[in-house]
Every structure is written in C-alpha cells, then in structure tokens.
Protein backbone atom coordinates (compact mmCIF):
# COMPACT_ATOMS: atom_id res chain seq x y z
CA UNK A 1 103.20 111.49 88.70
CA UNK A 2 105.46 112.89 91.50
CA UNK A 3 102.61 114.62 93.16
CA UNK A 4 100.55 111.68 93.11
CA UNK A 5 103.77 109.87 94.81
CA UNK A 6 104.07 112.09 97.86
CA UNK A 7 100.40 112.19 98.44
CA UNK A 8 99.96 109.03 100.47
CA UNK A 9 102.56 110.82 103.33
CA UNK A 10 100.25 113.62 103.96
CA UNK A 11 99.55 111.91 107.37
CA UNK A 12 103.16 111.78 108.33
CA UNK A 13 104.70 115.19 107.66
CA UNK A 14 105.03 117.72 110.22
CA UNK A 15 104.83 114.68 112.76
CA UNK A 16 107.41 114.30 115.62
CA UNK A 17 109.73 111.62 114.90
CA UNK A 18 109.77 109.20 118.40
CA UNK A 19 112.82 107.07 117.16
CA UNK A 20 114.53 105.58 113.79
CA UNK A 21 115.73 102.31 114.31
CA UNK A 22 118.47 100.74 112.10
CA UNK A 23 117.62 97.41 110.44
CA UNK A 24 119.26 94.79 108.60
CA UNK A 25 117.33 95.33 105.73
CA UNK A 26 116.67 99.32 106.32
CA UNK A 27 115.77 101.76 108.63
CA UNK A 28 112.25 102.17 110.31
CA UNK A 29 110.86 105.82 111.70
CA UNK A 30 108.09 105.75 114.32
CA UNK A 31 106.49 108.90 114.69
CA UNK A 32 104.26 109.83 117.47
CA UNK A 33 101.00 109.14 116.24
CA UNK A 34 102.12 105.70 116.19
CA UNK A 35 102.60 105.21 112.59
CA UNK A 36 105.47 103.81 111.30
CA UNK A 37 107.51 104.57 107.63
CA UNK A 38 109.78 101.68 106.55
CA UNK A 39 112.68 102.30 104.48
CA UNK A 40 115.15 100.41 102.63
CA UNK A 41 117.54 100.75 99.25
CA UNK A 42 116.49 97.89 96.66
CA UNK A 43 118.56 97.65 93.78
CA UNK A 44 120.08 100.80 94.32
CA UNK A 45 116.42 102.54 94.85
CA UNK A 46 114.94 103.97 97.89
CA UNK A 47 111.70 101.89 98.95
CA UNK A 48 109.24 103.09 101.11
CA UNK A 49 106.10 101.51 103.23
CA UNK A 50 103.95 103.57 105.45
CA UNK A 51 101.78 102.09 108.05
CA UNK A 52 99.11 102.98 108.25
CA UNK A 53 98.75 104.63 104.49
C-alpha cells in the first residue's frame, strides 16, 4: 500500500524547490516546474495535496 502511496509524487522528486511558504494552516512547496505540494498536520497526521497530481 506504501508504494502505491508515493507513486502519485513521481513528478515532483528530484525537482528544485523555488520556495516553501509558511501557512496558517501548513506549509506550501513550489517547485520549479510550477507545481505546487501542500502540506499540513490534521489530527496529528501529515496531509498532503499535489498540484498538479
């Protein structure tokens, strides 16, 4: 099931991180292909979103 997790940020790894911006409600990384990875701790577990998946 892990595998299947990490999959969908493929696109994103080994990208060059343009800036991380601190949020109320988490952190977001834009990376220079323009694509974006939200993060922030719900109920004591990381969340993540990627745009574009």
């Amino acid at each position: 099931m892990r595998l299947i997790e990490m999959a969908k940020y493929d696109g994103i790894v080994g990208q060059e991180v343009l800036s991380v911006e601190d949020e109320e409600n988490g952190i977001t990384i834009v990376f220079r292909d323009n694509r974006f990875l939200f993060v922030k701790v719900i109920d004591g577990k990381i969340q993540t979103e990627s745009v574009p998946e």
